[in-house]
Protein backbone atom coordinates (compact mmCIF):
# COMPACT_ATOMS: atom_id res chain seq x y z
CA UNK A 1 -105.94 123.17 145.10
CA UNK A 2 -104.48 122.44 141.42
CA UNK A 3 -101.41 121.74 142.52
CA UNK A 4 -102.70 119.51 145.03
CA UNK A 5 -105.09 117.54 142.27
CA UNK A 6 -101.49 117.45 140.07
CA UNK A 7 -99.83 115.95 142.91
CA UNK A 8 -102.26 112.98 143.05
CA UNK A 9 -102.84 112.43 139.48
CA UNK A 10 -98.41 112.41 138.97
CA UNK A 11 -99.18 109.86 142.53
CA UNK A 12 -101.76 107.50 141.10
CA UNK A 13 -99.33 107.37 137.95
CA UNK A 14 -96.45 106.07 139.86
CA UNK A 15 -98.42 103.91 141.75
CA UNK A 16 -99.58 102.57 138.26
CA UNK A 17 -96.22 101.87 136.50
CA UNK A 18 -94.80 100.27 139.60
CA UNK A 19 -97.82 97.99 139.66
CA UNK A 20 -97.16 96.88 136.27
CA UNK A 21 -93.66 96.57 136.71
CA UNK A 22 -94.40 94.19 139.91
CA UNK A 23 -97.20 92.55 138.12
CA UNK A 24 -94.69 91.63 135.32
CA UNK A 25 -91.71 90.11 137.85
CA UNK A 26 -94.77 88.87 139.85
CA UNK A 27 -95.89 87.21 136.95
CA UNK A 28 -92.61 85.27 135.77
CA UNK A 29 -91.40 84.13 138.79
CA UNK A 30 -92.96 80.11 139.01
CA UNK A 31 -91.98 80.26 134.88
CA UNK A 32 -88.44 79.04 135.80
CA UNK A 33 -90.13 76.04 138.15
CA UNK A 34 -92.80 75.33 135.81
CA UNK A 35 -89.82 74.89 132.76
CA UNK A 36 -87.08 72.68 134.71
CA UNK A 37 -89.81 70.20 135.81
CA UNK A 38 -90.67 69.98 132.16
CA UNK A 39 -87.32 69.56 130.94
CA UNK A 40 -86.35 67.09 133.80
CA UNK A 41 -89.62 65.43 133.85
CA UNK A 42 -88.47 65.28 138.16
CA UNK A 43 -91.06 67.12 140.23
CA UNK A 44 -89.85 65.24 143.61
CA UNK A 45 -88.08 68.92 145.06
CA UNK A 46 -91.17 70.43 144.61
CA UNK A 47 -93.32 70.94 147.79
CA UNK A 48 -97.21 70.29 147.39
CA UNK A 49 -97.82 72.26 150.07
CA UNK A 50 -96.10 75.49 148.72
CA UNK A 51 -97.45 75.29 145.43
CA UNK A 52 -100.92 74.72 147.49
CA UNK A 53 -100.22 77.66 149.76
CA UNK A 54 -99.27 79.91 146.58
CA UNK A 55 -102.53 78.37 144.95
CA UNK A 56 -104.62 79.73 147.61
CA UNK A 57 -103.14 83.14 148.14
CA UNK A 58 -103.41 83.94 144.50
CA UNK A 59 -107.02 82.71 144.01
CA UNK A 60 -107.80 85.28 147.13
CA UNK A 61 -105.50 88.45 145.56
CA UNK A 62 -107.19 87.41 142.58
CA UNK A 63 -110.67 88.27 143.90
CA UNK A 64 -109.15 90.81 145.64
CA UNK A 65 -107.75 92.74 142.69
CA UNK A 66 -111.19 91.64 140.16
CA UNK A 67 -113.42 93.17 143.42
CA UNK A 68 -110.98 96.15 143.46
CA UNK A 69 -111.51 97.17 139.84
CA UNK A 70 -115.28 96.80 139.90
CA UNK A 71 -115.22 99.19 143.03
CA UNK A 72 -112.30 101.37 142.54
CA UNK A 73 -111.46 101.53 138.71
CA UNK A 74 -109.19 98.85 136.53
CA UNK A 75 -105.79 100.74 136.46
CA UNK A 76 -104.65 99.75 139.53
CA UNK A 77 -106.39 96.86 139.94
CA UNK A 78 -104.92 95.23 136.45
CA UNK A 79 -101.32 94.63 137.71
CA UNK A 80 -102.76 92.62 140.79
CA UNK A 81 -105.11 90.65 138.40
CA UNK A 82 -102.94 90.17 135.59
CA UNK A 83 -100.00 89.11 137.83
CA UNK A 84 -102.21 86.42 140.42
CA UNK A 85 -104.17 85.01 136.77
CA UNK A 86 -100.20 84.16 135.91
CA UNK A 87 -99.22 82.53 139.38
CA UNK A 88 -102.45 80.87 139.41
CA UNK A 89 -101.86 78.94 135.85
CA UNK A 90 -98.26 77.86 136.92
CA UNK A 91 -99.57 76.32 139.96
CA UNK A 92 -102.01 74.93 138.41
CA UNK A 93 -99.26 73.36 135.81
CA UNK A 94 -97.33 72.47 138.84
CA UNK A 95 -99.77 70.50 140.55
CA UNK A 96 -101.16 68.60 137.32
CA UNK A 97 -97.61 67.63 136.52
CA UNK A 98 -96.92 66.73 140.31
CA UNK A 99 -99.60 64.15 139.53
CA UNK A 100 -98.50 62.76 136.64
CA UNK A 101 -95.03 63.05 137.39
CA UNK A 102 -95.72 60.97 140.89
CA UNK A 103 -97.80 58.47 138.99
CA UNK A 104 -101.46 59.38 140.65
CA UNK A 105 -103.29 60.61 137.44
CA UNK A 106 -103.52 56.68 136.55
CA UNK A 107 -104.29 55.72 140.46
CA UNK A 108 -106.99 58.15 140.99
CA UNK A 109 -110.03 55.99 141.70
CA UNK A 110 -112.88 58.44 142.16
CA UNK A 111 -115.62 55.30 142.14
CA UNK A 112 -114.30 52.80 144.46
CA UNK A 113 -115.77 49.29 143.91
CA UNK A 114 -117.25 47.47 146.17
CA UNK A 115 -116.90 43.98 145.59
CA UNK A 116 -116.16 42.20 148.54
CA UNK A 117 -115.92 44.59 151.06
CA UNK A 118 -118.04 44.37 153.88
């Protein structure tokens, strides 16, 4: 029965370092996106709805992984955290500067007025 407990303590270990290791490439991969828009101030080859869609998914593995270490313990639960709280900022980033980029920060109208309509 030792060896058994061993075996899934060396297990949950593994399990822990490649989580990390994902969470970290996880992590960097809209970084790249994020920078060339900067530097090119040009956001026109970048889909809304992808950036939406990876928006979405990340705000659910999010709650996923901050459910996950309230039930189940934080160590593996960090590298999904850490790794969706870093997606979720880029797109974020990416959808702020689609706005300004496109020219709808200035047009966004949240009160319309009015006058003269009918």
């Amino acid at each position: 029965m030792i060896f058994l407990t061993e075996n899934i303590d060396n297990i949950k270990a593994t399990a822990a370092i490649f989580g990390y290791i994902g969470s970290v490439l996880a992590s960097v991969f809209l970084i790249p996106q994020v920078y060339k828009v900067i530097k090119t101030k040009s956001i026109k080859d970048v889909s809304m709805v992808m950036t939406l869609i990876i928006l979405f998914g990340t705000l659910i593995w999010l709650t996923y992984g901050i459910l996950s270490g309230i039930s189940s313990g934080w160590l593996l639960a960090l590298p999904v955290i850490i790794s969706n709280a870093a997606q979720l900022i880029c797109s974020l980033i990416l959808i702020i500067l689609k706005l300004i980029y496109m020219g709808y920060m200035g047009k966004i109208n949240l009160v319309k007025n009015n006058k003269g309509e009918k």
